[in-house]
N, C-alpha and C. Protein backbone atom coordinates (compact mmCIF):
# COMPACT_ATOMS: atom_id res chain seq x y z
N UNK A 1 10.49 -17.08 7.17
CA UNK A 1 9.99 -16.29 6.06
C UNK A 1 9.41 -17.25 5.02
N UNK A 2 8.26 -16.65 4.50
CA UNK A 2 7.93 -17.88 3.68
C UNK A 2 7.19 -17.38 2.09
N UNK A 3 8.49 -17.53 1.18
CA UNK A 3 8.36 -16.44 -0.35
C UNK A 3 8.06 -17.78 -1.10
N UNK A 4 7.12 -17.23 -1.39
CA UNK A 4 6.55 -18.23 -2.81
C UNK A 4 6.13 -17.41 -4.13
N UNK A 5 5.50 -18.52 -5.18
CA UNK A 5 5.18 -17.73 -5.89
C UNK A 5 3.43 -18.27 -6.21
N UNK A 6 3.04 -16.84 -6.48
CA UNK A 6 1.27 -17.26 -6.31
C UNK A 6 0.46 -16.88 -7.48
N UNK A 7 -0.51 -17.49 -7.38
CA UNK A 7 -1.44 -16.48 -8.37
C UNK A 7 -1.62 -15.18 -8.16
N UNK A 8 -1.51 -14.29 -9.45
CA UNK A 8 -1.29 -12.55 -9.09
C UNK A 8 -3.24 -12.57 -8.81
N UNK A 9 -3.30 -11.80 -7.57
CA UNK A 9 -4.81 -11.56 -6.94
C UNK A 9 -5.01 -10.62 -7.66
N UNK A 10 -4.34 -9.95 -8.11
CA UNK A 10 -4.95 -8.37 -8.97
C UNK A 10 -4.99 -8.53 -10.60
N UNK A 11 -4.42 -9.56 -11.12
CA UNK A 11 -4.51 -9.19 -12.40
C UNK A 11 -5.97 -9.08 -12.65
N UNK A 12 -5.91 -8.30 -13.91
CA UNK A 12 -6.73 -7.79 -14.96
C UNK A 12 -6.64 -7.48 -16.01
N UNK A 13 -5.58 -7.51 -16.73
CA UNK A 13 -4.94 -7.94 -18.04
C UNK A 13 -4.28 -8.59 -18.52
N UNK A 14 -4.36 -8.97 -20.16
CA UNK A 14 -3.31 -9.93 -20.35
C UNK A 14 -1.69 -9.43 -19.90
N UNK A 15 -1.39 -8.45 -20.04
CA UNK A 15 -0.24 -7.83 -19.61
C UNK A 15 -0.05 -8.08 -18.11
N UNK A 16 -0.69 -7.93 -17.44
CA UNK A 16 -0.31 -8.03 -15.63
C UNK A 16 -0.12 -9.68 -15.50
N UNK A 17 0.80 -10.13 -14.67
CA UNK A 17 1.43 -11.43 -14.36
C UNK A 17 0.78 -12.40 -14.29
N UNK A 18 0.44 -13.78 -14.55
CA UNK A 18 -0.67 -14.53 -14.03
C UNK A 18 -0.01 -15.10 -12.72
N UNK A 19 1.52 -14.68 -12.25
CA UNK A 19 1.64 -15.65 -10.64
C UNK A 19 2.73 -14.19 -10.58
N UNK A 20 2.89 -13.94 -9.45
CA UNK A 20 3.91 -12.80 -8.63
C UNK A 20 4.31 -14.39 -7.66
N UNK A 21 5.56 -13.53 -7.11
CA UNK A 21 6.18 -13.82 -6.06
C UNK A 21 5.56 -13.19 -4.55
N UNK A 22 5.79 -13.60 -3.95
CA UNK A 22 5.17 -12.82 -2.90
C UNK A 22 5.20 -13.60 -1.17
N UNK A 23 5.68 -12.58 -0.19
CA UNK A 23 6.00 -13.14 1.20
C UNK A 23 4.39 -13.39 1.80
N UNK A 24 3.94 -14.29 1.67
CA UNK A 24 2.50 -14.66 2.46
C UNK A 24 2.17 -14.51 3.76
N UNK A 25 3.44 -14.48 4.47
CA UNK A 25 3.17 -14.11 6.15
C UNK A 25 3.06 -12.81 6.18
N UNK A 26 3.92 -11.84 5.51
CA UNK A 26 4.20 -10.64 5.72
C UNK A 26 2.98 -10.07 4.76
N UNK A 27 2.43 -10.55 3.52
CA UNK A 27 1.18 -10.13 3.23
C UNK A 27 0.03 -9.96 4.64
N UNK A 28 -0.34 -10.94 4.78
CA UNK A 28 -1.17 -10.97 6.39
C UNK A 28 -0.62 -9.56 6.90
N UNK A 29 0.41 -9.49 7.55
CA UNK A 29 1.04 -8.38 8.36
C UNK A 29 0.79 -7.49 7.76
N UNK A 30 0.92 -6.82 6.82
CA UNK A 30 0.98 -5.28 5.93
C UNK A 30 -0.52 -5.16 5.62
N UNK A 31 -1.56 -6.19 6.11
CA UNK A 31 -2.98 -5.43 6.07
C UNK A 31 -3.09 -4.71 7.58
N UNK A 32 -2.32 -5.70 8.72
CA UNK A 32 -2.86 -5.15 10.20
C UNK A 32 -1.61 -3.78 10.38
N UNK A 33 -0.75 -3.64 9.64
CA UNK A 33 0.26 -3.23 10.23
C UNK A 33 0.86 -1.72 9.80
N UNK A 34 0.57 -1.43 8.39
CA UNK A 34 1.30 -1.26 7.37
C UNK A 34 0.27 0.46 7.47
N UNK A 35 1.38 1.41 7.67
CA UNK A 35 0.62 2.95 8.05
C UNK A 35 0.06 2.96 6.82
N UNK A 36 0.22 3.12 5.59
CA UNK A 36 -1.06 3.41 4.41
C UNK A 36 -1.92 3.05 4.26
N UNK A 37 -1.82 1.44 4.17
CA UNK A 37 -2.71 0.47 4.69
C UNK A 37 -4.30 1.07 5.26
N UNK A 38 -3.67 1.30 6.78
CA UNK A 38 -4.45 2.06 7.57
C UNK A 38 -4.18 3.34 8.31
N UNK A 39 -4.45 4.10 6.58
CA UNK A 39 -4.35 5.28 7.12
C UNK A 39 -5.84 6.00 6.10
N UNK A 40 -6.20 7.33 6.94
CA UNK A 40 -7.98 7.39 6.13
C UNK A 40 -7.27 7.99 4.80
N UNK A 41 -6.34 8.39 4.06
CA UNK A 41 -5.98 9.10 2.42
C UNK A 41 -6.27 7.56 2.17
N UNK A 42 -5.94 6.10 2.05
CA UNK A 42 -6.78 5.02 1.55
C UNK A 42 -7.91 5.07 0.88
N UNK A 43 -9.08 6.07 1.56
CA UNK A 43 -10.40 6.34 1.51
C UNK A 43 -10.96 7.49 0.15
N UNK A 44 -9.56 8.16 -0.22
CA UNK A 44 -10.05 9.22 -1.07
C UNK A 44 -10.18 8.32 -2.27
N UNK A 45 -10.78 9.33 -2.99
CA UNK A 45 -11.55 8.63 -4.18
C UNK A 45 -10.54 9.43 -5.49
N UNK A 46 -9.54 9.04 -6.14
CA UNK A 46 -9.07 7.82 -5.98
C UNK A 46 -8.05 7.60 -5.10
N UNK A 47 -7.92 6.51 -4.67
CA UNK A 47 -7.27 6.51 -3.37
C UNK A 47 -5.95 7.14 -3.19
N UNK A 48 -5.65 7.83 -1.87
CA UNK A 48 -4.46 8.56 -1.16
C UNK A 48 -4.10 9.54 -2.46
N UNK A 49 -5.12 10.48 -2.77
CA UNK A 49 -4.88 11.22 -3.67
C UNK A 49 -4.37 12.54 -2.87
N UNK A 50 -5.09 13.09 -1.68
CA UNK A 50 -4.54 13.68 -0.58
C UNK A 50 -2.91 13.69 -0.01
N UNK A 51 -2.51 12.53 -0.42
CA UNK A 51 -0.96 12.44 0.32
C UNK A 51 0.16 11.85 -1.00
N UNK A 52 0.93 12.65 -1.58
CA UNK A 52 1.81 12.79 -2.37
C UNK A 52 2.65 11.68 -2.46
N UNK A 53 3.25 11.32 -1.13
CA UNK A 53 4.23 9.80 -1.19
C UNK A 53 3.09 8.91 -1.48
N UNK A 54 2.15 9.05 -0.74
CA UNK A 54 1.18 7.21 -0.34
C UNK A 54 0.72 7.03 -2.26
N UNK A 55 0.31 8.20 -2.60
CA UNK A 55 -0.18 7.86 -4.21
C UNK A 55 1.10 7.23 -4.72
N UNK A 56 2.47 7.90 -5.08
CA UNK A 56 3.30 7.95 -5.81
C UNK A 56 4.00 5.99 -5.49
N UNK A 57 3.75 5.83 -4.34
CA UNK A 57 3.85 4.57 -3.99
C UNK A 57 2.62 3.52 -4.53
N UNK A 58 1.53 3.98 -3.96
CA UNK A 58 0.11 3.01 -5.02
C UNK A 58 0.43 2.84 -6.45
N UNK A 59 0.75 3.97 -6.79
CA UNK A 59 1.09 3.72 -8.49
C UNK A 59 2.03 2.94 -8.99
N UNK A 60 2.92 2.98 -7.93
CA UNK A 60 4.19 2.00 -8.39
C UNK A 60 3.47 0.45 -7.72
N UNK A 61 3.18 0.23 -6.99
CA UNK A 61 2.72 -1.05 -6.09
C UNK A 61 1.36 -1.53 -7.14
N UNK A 62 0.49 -0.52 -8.05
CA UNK A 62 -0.67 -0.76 -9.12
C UNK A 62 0.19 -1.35 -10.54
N UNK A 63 0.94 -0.70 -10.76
CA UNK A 63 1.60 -0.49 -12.21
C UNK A 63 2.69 -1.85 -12.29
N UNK A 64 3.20 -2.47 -11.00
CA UNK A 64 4.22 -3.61 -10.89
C UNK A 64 3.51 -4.85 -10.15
N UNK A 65 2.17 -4.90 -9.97
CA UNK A 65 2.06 -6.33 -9.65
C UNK A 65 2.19 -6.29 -7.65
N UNK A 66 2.96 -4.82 -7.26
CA UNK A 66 3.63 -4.81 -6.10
C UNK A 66 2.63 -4.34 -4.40
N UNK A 67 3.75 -4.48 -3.60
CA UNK A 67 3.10 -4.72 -2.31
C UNK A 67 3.62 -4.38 -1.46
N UNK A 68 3.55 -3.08 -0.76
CA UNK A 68 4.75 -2.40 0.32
C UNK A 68 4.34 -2.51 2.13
N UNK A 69 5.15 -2.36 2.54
CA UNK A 69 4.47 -2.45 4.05
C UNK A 69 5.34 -1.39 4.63
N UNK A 70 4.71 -0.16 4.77
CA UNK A 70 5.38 1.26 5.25
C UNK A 70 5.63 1.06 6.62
N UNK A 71 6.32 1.63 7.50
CA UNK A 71 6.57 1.50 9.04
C UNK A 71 6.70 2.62 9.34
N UNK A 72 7.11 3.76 8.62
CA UNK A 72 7.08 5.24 9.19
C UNK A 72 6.80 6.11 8.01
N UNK A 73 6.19 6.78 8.92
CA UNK A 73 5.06 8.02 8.08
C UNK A 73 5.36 9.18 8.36
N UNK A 74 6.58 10.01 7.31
CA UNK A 74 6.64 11.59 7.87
C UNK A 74 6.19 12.72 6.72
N UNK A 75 5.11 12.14 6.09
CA UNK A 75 4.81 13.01 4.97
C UNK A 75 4.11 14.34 5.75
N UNK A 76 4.04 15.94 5.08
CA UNK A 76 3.66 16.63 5.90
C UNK A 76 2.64 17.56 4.61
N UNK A 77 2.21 18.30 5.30
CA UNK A 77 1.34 19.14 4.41
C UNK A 77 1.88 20.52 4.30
N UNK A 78 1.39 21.29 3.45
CA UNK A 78 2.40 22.59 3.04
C UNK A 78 2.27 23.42 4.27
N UNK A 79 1.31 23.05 5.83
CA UNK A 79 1.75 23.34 6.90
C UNK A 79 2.84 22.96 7.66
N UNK A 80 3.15 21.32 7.71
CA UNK A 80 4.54 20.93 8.25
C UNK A 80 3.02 20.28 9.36
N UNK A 81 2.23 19.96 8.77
CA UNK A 81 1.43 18.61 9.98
C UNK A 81 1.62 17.65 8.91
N UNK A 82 1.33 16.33 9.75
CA UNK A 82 1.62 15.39 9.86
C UNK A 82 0.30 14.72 8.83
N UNK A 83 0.61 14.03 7.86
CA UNK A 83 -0.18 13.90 7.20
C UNK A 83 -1.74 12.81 7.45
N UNK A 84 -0.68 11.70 8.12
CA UNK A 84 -1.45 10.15 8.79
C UNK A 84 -2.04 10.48 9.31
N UNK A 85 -3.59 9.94 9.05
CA UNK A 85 -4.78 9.96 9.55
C UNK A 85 -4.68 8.52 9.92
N UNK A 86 -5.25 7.80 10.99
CA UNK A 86 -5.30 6.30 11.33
C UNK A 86 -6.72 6.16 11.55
N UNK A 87 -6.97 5.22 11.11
CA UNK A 87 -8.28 4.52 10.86
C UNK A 87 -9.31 4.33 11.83
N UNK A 88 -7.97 3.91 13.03
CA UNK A 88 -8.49 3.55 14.42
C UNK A 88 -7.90 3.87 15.55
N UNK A 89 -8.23 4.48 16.48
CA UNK A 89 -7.36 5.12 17.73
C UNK A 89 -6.57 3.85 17.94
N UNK A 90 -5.36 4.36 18.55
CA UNK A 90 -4.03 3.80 18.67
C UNK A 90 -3.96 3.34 20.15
């Protein structure tokens, strides 16, 4: 595992961190890996506004500097389908 601490890639204010902590291998991983990541609610404008967890998570991951890597996806729609759209056939 390899946790360091880096320059924050997102700041944009004086308020947001000028270095986060952050796992650099597992960054890599949570772009190829990570269901929100690559899932098409990413795509809405503003993003995963369509899917209730994936926003409520962006906002927290926007608002803290932060960086999640999801592994299971059971959000559903007020039908009971399955919300994950994937980017790219599986």
């Amino acid at each position: 595992m390899t946790i360091e601490q880096v320059i924050n890639p997102k700041k944009k204010t004086d308020k947001d961190p000028k270095e986060i902590w952050a796992n650099t291998e597992m960054d890599v991983t949570r772009r190829q890996e990570c269901l929100c990541y690559n899932c098409n609610c990413m795509n809405d404008q503003p993003p995963y506004t369509s899917c209730p967890a994936a926003k409520a998570l962006f906002d927290v991951c926007v608002n803290h500097a932060m960086a999640m890597m999801i592994t299971r996806c059971g959000v559903q729609d007020e039908d009971g389908n399955l919300l994950y759209k994937p980017l790219k056939k599986q």
